[in-house]
C-alpha atoms as a PDB file:
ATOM      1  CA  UNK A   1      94.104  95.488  88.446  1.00  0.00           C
ATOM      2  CA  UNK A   2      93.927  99.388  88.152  1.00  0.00           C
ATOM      3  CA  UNK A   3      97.312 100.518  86.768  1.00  0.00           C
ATOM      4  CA  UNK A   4      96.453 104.197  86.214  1.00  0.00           C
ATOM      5  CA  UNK A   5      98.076 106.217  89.203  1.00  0.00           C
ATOM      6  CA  UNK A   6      95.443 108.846  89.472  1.00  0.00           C
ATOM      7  CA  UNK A   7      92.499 106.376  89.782  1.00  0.00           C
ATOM      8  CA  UNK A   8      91.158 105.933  93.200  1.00  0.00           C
ATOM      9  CA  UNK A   9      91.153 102.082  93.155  1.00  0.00           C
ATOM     10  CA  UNK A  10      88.491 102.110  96.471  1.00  0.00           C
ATOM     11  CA  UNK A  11      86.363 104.190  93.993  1.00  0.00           C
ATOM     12  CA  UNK A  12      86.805 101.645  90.937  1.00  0.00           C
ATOM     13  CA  UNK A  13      86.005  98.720  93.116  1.00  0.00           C
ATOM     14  CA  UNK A  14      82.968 100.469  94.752  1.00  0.00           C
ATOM     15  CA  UNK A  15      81.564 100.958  90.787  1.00  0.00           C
ATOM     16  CA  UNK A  16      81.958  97.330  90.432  1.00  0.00           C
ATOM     17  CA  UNK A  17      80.307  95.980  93.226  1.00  0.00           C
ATOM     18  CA  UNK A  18      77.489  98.530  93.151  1.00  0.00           C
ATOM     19  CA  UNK A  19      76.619  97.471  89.540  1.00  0.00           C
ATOM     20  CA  UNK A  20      76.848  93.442  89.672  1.00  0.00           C
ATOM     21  CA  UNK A  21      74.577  94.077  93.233  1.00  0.00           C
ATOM     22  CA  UNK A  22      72.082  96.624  91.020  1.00  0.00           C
ATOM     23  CA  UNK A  23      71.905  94.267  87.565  1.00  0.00           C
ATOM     24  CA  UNK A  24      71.845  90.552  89.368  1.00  0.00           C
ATOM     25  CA  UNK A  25      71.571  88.870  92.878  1.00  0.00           C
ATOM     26  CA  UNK A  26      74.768  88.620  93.565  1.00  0.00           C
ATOM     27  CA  UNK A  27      76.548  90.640  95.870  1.00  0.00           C
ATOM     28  CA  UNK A  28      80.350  91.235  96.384  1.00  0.00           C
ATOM     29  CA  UNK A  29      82.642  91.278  98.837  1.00  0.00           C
ATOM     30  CA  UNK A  30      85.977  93.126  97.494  1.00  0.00           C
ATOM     31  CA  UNK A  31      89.575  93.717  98.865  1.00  0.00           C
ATOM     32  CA  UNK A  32      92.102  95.744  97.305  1.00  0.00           C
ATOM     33  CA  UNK A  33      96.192  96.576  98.332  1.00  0.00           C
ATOM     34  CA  UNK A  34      98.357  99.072  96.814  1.00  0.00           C
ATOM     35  CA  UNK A  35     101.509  98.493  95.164  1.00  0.00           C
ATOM     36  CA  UNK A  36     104.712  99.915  97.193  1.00  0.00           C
ATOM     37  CA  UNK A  37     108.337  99.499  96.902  1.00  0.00           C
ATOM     38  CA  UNK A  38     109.821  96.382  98.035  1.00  0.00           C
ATOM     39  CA  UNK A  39     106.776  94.202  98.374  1.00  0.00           C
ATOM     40  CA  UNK A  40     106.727  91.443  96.725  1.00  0.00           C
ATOM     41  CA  UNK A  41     103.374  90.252  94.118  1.00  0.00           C
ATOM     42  CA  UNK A  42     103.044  87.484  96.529  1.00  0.00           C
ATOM     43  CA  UNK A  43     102.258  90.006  99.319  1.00  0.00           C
ATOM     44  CA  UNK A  44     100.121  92.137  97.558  1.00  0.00           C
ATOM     45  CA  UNK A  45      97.907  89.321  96.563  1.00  0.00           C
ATOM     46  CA  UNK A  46      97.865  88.270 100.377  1.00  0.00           C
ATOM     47  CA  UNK A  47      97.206  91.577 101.829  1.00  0.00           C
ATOM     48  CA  UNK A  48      94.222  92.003  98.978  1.00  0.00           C
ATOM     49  CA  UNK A  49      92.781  88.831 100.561  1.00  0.00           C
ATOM     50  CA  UNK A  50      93.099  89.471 104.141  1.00  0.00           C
ATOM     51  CA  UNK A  51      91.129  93.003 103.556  1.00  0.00           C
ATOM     52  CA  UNK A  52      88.632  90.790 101.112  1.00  0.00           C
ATOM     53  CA  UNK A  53      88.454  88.479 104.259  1.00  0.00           C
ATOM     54  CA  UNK A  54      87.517  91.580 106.078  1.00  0.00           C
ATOM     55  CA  UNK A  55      84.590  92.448 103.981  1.00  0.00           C
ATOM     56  CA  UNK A  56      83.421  89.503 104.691  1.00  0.00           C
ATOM     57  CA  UNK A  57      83.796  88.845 108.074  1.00  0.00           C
ATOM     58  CA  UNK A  58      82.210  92.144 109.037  1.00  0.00           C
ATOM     59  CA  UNK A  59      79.271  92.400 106.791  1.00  0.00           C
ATOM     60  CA  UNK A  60      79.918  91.497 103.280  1.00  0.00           C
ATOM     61  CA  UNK A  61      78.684  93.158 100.206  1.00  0.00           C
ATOM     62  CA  UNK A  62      81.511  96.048 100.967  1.00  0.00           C
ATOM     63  CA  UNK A  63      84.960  97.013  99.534  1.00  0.00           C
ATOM     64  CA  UNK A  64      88.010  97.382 102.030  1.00  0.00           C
ATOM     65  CA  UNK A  65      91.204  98.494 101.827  1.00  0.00           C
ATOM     66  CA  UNK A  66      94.506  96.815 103.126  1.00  0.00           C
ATOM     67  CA  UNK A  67      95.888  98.751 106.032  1.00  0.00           C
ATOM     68  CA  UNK A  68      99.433  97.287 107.115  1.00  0.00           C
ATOM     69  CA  UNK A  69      99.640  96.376 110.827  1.00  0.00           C
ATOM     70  CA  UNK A  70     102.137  98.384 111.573  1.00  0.00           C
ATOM     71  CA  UNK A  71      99.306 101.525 111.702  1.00  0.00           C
ATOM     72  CA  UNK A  72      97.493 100.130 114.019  1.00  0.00           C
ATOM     73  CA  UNK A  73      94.555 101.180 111.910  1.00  0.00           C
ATOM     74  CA  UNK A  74      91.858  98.437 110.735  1.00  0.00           C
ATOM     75  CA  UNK A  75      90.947  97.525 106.932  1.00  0.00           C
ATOM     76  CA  UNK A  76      89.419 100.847 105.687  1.00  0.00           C
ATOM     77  CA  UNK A  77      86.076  99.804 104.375  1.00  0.00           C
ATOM     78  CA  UNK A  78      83.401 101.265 102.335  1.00  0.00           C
ATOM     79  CA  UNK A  79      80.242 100.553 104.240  1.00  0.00           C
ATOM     80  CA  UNK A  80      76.986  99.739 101.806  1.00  0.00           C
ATOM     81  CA  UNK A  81      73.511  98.458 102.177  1.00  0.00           C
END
């Protein structure tokens, strides 16, 4: 959980996953929601898996980014190799 409001969680994540890939064998597949008014923790927890689910389901090893439905926009992703 990044609690700072200037960090670019997307960014943090990326760091992570790029260093357990580049010290081990293990590779990650992260997803990540951001805290607005009125949503419950419940949901934020659900839409952080759905866009981890993402990752996952379209290439793993990637971070992506909750996008509600209602933007008709898909998961924003960070594509890596």
């Amino acid at each position: 959980m990044v609690v700072d409001k200037r960090a670019k969680v997307g960014q943090v994540a990326e760091n992570i996953r790029a260093r357990v890939e580049g010290e081990t064998i293990v590779t990650m597949s992260i997803g990540h929601s951001t805290l607005r008014m009125k949503v419950p923790p419940e949901e934020l927890v659900s839409q952080a898996d759905q866009a981890m689910y993402q990752s996952k389901t379209s290439g793993k090893n990637k971070v992506t980014s909750y996008r509600s439905p209602s933007t008709n926009k898909k998961p924003e992703e960070s594509v890596t190799s």
